[in-house]
C-alpha atoms as a PDB file:
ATOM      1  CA  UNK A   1     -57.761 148.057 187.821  1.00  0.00           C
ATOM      2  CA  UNK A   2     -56.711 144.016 186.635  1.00  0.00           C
ATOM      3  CA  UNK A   3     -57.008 142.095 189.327  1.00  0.00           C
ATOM      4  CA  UNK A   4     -54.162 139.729 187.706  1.00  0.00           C
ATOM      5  CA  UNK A   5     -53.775 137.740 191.010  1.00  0.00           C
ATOM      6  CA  UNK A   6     -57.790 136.727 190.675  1.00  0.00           C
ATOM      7  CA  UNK A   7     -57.736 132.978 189.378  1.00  0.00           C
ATOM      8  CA  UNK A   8     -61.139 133.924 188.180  1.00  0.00           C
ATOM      9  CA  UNK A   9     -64.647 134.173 189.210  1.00  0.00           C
ATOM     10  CA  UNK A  10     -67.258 131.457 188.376  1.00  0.00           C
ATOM     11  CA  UNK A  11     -70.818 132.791 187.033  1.00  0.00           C
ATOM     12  CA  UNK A  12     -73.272 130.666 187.788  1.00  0.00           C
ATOM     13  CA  UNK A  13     -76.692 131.286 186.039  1.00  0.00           C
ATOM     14  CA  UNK A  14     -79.267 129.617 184.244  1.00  0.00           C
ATOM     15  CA  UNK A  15     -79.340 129.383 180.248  1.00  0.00           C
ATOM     16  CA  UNK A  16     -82.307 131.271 179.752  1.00  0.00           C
ATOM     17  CA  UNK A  17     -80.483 134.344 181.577  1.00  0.00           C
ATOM     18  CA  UNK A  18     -77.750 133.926 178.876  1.00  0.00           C
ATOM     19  CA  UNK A  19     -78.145 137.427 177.538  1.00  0.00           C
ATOM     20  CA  UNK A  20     -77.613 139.277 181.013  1.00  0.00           C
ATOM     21  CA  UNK A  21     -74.839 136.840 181.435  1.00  0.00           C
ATOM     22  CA  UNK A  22     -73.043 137.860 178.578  1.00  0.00           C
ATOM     23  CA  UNK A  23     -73.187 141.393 179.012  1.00  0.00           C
ATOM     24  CA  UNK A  24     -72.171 140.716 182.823  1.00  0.00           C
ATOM     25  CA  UNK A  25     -69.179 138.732 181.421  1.00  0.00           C
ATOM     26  CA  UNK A  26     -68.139 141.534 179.134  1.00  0.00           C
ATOM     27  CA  UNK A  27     -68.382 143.806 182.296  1.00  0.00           C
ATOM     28  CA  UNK A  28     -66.130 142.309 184.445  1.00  0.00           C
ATOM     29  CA  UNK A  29     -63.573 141.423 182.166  1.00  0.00           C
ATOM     30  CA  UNK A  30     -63.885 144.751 180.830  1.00  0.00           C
ATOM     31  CA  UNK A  31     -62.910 145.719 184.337  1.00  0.00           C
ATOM     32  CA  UNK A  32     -59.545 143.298 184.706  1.00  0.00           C
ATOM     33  CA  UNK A  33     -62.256 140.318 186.111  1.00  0.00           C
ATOM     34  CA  UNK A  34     -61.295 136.647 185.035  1.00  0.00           C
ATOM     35  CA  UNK A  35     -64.309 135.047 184.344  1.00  0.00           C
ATOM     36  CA  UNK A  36     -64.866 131.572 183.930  1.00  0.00           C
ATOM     37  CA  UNK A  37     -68.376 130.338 181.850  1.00  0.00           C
ATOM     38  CA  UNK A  38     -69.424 127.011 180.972  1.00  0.00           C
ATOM     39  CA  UNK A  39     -70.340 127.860 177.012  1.00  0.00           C
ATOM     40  CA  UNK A  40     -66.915 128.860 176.677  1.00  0.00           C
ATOM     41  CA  UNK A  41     -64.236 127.923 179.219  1.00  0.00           C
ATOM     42  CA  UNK A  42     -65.399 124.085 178.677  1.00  0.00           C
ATOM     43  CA  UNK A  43     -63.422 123.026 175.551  1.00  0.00           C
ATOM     44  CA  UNK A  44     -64.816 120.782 172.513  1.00  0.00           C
ATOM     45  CA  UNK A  45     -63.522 117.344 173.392  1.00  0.00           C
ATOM     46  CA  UNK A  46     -63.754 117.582 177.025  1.00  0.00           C
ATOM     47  CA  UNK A  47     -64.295 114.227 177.859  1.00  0.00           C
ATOM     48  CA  UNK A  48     -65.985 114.917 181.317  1.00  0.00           C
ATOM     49  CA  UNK A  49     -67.919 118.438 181.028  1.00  0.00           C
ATOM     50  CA  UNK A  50     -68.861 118.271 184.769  1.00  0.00           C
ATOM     51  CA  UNK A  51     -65.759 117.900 185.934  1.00  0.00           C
ATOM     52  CA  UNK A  52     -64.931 120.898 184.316  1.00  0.00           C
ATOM     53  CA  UNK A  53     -67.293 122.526 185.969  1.00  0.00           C
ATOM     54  CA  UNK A  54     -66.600 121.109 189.229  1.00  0.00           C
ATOM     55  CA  UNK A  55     -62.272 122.101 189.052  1.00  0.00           C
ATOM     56  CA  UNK A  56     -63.558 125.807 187.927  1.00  0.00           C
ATOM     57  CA  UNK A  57     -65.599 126.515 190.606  1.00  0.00           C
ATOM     58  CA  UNK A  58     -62.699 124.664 193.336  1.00  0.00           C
ATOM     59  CA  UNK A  59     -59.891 126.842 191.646  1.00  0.00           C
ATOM     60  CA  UNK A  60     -62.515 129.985 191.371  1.00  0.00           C
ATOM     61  CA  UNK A  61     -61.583 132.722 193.780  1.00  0.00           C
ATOM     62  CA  UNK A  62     -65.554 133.330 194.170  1.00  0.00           C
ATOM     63  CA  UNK A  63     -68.595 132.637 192.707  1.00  0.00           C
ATOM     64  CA  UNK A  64     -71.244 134.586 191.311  1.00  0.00           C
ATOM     65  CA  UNK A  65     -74.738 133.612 191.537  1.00  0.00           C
ATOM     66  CA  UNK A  66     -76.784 135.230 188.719  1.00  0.00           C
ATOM     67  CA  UNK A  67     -80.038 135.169 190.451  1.00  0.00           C
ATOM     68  CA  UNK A  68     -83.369 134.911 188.381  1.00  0.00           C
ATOM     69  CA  UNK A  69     -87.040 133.211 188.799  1.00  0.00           C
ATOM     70  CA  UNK A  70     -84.594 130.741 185.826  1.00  0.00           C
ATOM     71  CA  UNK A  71     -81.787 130.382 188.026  1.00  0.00           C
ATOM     72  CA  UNK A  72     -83.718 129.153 191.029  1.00  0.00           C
ATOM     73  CA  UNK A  73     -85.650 126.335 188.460  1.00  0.00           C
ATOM     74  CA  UNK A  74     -82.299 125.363 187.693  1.00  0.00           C
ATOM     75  CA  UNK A  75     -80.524 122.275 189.062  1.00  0.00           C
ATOM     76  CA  UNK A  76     -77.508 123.131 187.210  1.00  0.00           C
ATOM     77  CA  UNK A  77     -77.257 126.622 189.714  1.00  0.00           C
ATOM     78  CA  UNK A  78     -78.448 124.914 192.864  1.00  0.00           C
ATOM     79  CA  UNK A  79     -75.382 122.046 192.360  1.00  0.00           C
ATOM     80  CA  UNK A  80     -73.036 124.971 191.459  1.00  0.00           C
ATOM     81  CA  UNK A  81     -74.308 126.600 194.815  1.00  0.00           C
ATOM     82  CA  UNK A  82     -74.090 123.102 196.760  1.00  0.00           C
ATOM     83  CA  UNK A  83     -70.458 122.563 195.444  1.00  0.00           C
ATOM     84  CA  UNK A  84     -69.597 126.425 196.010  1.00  0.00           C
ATOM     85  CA  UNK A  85     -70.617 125.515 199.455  1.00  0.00           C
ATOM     86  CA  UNK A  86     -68.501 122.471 199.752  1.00  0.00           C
ATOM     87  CA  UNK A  87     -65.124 123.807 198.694  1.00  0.00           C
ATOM     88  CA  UNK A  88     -65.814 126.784 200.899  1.00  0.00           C
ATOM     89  CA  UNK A  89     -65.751 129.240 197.875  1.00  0.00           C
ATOM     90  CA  UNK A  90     -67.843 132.519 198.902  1.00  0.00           C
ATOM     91  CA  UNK A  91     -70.897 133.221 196.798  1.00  0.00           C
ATOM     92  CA  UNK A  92     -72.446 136.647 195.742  1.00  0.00           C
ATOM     93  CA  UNK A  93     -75.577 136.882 194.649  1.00  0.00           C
ATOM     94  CA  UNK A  94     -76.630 139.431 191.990  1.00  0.00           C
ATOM     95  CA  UNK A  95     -79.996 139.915 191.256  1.00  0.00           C
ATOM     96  CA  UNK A  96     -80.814 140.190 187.519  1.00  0.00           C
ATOM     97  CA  UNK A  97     -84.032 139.701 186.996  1.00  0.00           C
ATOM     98  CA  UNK A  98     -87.483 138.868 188.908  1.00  0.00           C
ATOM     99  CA  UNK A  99     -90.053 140.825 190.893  1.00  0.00           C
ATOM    100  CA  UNK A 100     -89.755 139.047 194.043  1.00  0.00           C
ATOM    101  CA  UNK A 101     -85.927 138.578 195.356  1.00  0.00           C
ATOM    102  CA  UNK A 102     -87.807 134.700 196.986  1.00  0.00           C
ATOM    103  CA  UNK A 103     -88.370 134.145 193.569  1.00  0.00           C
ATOM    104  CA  UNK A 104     -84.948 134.524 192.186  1.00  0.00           C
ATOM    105  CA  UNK A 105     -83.548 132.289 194.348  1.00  0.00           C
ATOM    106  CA  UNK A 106     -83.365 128.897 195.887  1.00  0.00           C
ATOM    107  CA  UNK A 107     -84.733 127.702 199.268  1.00  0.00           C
ATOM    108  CA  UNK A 108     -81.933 128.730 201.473  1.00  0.00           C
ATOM    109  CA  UNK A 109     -80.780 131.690 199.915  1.00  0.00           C
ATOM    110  CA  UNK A 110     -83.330 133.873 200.566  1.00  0.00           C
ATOM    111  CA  UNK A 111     -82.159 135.931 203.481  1.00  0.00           C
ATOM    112  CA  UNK A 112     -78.891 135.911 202.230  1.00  0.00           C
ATOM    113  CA  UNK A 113     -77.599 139.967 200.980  1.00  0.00           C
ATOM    114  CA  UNK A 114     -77.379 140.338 197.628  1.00  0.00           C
ATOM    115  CA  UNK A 115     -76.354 143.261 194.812  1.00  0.00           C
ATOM    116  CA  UNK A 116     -79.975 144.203 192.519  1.00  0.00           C
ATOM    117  CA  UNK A 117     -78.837 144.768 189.192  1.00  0.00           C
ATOM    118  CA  UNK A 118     -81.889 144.778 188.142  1.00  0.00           C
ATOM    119  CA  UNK A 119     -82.931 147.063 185.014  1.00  0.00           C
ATOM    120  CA  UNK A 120     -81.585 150.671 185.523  1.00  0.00           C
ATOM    121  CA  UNK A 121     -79.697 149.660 188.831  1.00  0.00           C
ATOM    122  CA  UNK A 122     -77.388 147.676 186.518  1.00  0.00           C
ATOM    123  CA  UNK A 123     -74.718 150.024 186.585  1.00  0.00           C
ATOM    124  CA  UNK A 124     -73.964 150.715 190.128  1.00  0.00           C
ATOM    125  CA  UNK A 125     -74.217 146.952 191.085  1.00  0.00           C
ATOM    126  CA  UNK A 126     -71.356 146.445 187.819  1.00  0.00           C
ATOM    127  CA  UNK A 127     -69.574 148.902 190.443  1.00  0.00           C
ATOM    128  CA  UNK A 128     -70.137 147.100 193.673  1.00  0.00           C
ATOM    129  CA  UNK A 129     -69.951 143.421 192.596  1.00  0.00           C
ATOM    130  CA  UNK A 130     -66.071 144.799 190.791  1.00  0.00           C
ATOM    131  CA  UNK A 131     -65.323 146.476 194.596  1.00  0.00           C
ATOM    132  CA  UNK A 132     -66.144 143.381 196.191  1.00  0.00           C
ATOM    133  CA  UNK A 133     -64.204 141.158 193.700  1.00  0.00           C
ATOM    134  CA  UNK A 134     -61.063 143.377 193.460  1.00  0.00           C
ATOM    135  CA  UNK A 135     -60.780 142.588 197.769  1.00  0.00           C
ATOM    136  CA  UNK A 136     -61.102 139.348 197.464  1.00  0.00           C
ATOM    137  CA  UNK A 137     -57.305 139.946 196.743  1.00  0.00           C
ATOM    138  CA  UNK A 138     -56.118 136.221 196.831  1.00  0.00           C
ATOM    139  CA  UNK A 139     -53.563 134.435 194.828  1.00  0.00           C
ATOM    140  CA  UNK A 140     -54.756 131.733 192.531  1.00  0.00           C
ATOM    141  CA  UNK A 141     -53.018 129.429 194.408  1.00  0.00           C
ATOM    142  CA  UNK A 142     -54.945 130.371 197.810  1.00  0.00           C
ATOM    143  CA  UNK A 143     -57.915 129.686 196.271  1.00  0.00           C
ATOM    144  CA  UNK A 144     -57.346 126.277 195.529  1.00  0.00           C
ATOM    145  CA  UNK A 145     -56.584 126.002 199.119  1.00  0.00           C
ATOM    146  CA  UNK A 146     -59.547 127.823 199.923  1.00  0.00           C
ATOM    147  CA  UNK A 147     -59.802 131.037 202.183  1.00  0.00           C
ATOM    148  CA  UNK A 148     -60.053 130.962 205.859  1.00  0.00           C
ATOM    149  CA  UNK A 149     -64.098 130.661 207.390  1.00  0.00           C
ATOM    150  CA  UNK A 150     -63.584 134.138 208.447  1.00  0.00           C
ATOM    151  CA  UNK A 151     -62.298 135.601 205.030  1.00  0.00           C
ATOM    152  CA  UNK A 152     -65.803 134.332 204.202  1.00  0.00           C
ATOM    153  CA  UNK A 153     -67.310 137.420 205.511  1.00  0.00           C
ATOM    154  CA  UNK A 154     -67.623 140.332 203.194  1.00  0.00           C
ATOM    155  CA  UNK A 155     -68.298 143.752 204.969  1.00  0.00           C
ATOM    156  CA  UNK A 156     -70.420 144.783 201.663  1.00  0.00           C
ATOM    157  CA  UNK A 157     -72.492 141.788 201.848  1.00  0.00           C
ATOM    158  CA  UNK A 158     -73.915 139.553 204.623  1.00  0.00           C
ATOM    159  CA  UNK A 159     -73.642 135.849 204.575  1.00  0.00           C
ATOM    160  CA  UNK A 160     -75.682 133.226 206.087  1.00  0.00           C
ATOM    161  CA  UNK A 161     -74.206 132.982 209.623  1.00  0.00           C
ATOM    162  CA  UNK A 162     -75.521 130.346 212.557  1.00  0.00           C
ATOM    163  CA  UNK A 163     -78.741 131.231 211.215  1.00  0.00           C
ATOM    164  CA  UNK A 164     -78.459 135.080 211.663  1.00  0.00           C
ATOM    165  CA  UNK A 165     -78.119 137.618 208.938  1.00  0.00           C
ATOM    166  CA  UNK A 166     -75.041 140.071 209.469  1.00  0.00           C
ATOM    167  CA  UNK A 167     -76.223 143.750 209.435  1.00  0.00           C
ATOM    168  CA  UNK A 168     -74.646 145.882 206.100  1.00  0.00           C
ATOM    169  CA  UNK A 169     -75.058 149.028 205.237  1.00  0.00           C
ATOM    170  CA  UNK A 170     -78.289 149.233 202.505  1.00  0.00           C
ATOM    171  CA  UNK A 171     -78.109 150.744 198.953  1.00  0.00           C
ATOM    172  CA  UNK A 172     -78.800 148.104 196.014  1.00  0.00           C
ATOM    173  CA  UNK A 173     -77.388 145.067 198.550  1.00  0.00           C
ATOM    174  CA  UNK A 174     -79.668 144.148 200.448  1.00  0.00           C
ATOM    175  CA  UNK A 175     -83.340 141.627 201.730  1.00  0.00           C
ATOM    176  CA  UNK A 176     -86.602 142.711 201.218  1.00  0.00           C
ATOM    177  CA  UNK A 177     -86.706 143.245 205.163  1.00  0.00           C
ATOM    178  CA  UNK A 178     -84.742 141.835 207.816  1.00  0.00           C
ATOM    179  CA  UNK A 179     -84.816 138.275 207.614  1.00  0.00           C
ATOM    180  CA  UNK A 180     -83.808 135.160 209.970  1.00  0.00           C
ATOM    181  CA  UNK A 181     -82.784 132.156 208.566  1.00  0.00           C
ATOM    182  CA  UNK A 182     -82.963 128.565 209.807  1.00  0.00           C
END
């Protein structure tokens, strides 16, 4: 199914992941995704590079967090997070790589739900993360706007909440055990 209506989705990840990334990117948009990534969505010329990366993630309709023991070393990702966070944009985590989910991720994150597509469970999160992406269901223009606090709320994937963690059903989505977070 094309989600046409989808401004895009932002993947944020760290450069040493770039090989997952790719194939994730080839993935989605395989599956009628928009995906937006730095290496090729920022033009030669562009006088301001982070600004570019600042407009794609307010006009993205989400943003996916490629989540690695890289991504969580990365100040690029834990900006992209912080300005996810500021223009309200929801965030879903997708485990790529790591032993430890605490280690693929930076401080605050880790209680948060998230899709393993780690190794042979690759597949089936592909599946999930495109379920979860094709609801989203907004207009490009309602995404610049933002969506609503509640609208925030996935029913496939928990987010941080007043310092609670929202109960989901578990398959590849979900904490190492039931966590509270500050």
């Amino acid at each position: 199914m094309t989600v046409s209506h989808l401004s895009h989705v932002f993947l944020s990840y760290a450069r040493a992941d770039a090989s997952f990334v790719s194939q994730l990117q080839s993935d989605l948009q395989a599956r009628g995704i928009p995906v937006w990534i730095d290496h090729e969505d920022i033009q030669p010329g562009t006088p301001d590079w982070e600004d570019s990366l600042r407009k794609a993630i307010r006009h993205a309709a989400a943003v996916v967090l490629v989540a690695s023991p890289s991504a969580r070393g990365s100040r690029y990702v834990k900006d992209e997070l912080r300005i996810a966070e500021m223009y309200r944009r929801p965030v879903y985590p997708l485990w790529a790589m790591g032993d430890e989910w605490m280690d693929a991720v930076p401080i605050g994150w880790g209680g948060t739900q998230y899709i393993d597509a780690r190794e042979e469970r690759y597949q089936e999160a592909i599946h999930e993360l495109v379920e979860i992406l094709e609801k989203l269901n907004t207009p490009a223009d309602a995404a610049v706007a933002g969506p609503e606090p509640s609208s925030l709320q996935s029913p496939r994937i928990a987010q941080r909440d007043g310092g609670n963690i929202e109960s989901c059903p578990r398959s590849s989505r979900h904490a190492e055990r039931d966590v509270v977070t500050r």
